[in-house]
C-alpha atoms as a PDB file:
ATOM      1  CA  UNK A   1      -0.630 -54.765  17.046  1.00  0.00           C
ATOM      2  CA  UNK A   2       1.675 -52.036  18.563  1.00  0.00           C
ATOM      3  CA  UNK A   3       3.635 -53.081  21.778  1.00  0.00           C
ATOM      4  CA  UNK A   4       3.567 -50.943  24.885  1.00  0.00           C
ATOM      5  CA  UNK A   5       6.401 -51.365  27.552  1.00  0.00           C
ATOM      6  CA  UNK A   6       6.321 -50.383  30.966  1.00  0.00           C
ATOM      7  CA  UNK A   7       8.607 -49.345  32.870  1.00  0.00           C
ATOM      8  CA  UNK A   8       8.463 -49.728  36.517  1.00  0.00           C
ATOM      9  CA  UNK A   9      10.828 -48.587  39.405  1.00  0.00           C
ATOM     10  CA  UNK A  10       9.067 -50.455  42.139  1.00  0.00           C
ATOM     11  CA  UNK A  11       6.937 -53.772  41.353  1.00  0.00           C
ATOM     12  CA  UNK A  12       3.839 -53.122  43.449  1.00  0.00           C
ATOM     13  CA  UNK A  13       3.130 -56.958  43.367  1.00  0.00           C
ATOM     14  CA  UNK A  14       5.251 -59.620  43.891  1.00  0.00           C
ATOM     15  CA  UNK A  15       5.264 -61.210  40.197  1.00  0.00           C
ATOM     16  CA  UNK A  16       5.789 -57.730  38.798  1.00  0.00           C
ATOM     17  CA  UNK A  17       8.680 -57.706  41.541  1.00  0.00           C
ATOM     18  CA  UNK A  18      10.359 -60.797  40.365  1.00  0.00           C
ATOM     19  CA  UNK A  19      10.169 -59.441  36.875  1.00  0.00           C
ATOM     20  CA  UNK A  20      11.995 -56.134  37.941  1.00  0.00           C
ATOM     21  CA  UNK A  21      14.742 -58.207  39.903  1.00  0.00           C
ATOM     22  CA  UNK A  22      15.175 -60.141  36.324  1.00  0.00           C
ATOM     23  CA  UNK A  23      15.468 -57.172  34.687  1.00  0.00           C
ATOM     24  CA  UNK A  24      18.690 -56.202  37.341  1.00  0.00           C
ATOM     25  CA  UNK A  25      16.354 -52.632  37.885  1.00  0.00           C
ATOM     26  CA  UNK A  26      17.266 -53.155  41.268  1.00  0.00           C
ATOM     27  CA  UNK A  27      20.355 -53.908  42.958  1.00  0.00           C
ATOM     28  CA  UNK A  28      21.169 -55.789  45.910  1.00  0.00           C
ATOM     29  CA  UNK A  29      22.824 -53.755  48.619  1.00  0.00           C
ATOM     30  CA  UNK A  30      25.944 -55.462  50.049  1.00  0.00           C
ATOM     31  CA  UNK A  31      26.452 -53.330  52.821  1.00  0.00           C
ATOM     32  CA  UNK A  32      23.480 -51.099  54.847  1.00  0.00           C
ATOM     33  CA  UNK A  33      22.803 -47.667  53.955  1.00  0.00           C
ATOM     34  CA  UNK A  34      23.252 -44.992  56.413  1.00  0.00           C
ATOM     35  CA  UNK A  35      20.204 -43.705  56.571  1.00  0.00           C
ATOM     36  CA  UNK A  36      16.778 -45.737  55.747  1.00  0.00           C
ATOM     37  CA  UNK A  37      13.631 -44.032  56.784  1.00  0.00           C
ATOM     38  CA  UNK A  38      10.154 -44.958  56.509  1.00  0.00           C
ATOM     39  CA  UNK A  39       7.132 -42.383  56.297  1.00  0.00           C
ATOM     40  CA  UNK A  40       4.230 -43.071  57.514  1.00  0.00           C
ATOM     41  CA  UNK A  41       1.271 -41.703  59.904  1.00  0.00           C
ATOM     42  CA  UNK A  42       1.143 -41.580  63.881  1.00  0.00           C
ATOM     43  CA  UNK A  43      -2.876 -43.287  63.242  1.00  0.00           C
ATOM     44  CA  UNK A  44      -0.922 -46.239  62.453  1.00  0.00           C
ATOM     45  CA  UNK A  45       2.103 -46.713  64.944  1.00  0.00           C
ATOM     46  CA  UNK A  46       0.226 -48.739  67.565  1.00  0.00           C
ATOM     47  CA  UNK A  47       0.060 -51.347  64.853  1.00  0.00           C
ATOM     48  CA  UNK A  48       3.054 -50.963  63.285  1.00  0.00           C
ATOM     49  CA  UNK A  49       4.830 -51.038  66.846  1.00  0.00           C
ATOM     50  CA  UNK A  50       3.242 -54.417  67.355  1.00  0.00           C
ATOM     51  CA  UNK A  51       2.948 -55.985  63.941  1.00  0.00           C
ATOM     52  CA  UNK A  52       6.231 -54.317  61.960  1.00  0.00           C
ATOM     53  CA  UNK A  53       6.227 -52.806  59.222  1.00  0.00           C
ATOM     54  CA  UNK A  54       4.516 -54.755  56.419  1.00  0.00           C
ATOM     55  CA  UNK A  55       4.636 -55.345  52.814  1.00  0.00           C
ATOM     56  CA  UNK A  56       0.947 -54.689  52.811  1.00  0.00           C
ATOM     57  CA  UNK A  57       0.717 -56.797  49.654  1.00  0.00           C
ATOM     58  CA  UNK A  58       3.202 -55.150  47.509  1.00  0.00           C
ATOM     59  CA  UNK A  59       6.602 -56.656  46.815  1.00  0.00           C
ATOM     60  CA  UNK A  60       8.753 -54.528  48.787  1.00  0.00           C
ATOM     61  CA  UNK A  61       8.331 -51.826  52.144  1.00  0.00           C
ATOM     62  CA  UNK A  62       9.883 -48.638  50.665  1.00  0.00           C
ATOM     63  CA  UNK A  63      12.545 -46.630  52.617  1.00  0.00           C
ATOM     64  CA  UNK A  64      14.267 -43.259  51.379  1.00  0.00           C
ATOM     65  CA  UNK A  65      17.873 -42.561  52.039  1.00  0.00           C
ATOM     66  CA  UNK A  66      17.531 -38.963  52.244  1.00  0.00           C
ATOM     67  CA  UNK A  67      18.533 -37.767  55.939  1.00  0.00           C
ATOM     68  CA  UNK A  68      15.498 -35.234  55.831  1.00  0.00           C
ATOM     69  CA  UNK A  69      12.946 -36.198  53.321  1.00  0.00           C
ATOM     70  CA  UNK A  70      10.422 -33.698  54.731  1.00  0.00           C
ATOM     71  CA  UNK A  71      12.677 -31.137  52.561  1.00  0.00           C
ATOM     72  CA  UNK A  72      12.175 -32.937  49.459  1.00  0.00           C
ATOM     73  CA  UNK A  73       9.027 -33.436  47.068  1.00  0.00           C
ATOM     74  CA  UNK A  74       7.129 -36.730  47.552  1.00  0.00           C
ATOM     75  CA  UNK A  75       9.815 -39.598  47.038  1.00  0.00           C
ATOM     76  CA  UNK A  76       8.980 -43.173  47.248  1.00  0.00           C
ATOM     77  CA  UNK A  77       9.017 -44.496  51.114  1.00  0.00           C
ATOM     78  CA  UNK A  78       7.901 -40.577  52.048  1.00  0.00           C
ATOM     79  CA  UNK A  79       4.867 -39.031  51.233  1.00  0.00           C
ATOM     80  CA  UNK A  80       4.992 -35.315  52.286  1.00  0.00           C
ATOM     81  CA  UNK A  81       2.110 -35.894  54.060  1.00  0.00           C
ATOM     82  CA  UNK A  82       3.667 -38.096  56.461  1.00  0.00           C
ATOM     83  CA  UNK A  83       4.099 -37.175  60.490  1.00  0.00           C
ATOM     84  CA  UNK A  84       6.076 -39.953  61.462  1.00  0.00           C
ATOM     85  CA  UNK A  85       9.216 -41.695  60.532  1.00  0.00           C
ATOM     86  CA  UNK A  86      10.541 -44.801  61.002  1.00  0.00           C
ATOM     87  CA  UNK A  87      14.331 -45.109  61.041  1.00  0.00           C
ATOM     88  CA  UNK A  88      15.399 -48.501  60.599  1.00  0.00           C
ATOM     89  CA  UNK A  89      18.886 -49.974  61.937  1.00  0.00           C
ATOM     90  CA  UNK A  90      19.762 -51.516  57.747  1.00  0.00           C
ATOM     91  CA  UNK A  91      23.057 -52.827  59.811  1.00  0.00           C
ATOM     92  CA  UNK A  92      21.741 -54.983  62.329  1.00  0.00           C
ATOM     93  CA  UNK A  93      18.957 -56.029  59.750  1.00  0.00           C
ATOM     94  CA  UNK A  94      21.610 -56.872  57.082  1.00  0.00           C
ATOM     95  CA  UNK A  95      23.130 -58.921  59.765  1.00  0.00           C
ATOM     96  CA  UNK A  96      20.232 -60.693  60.885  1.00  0.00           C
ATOM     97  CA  UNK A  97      19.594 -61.465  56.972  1.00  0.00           C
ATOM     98  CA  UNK A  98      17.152 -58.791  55.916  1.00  0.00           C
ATOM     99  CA  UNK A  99      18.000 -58.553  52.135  1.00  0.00           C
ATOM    100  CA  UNK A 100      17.514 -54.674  51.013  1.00  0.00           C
ATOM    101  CA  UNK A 101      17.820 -53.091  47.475  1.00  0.00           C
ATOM    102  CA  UNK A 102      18.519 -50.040  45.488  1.00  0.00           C
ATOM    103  CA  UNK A 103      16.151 -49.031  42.560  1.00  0.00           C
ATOM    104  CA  UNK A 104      16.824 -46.902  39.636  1.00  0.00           C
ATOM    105  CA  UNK A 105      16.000 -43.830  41.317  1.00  0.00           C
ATOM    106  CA  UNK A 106      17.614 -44.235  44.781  1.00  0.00           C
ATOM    107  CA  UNK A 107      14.855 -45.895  46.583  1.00  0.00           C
ATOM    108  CA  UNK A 108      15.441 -48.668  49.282  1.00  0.00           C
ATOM    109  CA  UNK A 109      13.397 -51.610  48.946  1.00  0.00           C
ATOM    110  CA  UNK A 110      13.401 -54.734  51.557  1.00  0.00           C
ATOM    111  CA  UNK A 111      10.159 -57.169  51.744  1.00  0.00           C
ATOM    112  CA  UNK A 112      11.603 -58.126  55.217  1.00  0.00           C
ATOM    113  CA  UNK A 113      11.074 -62.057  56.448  1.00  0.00           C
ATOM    114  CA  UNK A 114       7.770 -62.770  55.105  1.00  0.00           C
ATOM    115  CA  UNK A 115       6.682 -59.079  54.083  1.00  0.00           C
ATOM    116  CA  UNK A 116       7.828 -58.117  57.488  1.00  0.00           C
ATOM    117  CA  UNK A 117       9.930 -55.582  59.353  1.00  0.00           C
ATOM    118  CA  UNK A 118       9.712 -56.464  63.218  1.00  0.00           C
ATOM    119  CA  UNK A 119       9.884 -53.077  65.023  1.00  0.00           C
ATOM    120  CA  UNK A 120      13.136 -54.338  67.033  1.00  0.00           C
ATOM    121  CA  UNK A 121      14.717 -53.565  64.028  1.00  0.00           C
ATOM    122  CA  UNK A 122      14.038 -49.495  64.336  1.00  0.00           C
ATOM    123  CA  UNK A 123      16.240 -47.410  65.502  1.00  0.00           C
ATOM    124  CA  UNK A 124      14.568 -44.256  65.961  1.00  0.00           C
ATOM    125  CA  UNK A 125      11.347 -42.693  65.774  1.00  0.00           C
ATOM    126  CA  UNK A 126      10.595 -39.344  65.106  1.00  0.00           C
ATOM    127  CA  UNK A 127       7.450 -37.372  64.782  1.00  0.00           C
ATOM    128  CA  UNK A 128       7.418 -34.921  62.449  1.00  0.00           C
ATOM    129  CA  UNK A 129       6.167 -31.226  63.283  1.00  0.00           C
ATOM    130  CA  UNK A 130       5.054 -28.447  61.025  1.00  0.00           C
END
């Protein structure tokens, strides 16, 4: 039969995840990035203020590390429909043990402790307007 390969930036579940880290797609960041935002929606700060921010069963939460990713097309860790973002102190989570990678295509990947990112770890959060 013919083979098909598939080639993934980000594992969306944890045993494609493993398979991507085996396949040295991603690499592990030795020291934070400067910027590491999160996009997501205002409907769902409440929660994310008091739970983290969560894996929500993929491998990985996505971050960008563009400083203004509302200026860009969709990117992984941003959709352009997104009024809020999360920016998240990489530094003090690196320090604390948070391991975070870099994928193929510049994405920022971390699953956290657990699939978790406790929101003492944010720095900053902005809404975003027009």
């Amino acid at each position: 039969g013919e083979e098909l390969r598939i080639r993934a930036q980000q594992g969306h579940s944890s045993k494609l995840a493993v398979q991507v880290k085996e396949e040295l797609l991603l690499v592990k960041l030795e020291e934070a990035p400067e910027v590491c935002i999160h996009g997501t929606f205002l409907k769902l700060w409440d929660t994310i203020r008091e739970e983290g921010l969560k894996t929500m069963g993929r491998a990985h939460v996505h971050f960008t590390s563009l400083s203004k990713p509302q200026d860009q097309a969709a990117v992984s860790g941003y959709r352009k429909t997104c009024d809020l973002l999360i920016h998240l102190d990489a530094a003090r989570a690196m320090a604390d043990g948070c391991c975070f990678w870099r994928s193929g295509n510049g994405v920022i990947l971390s699953g956290g402790w657990g699939g978790v990112i406790p929101a003492g770890y944010f720095a900053k959060v902005t809404q975003v307007t027009g």
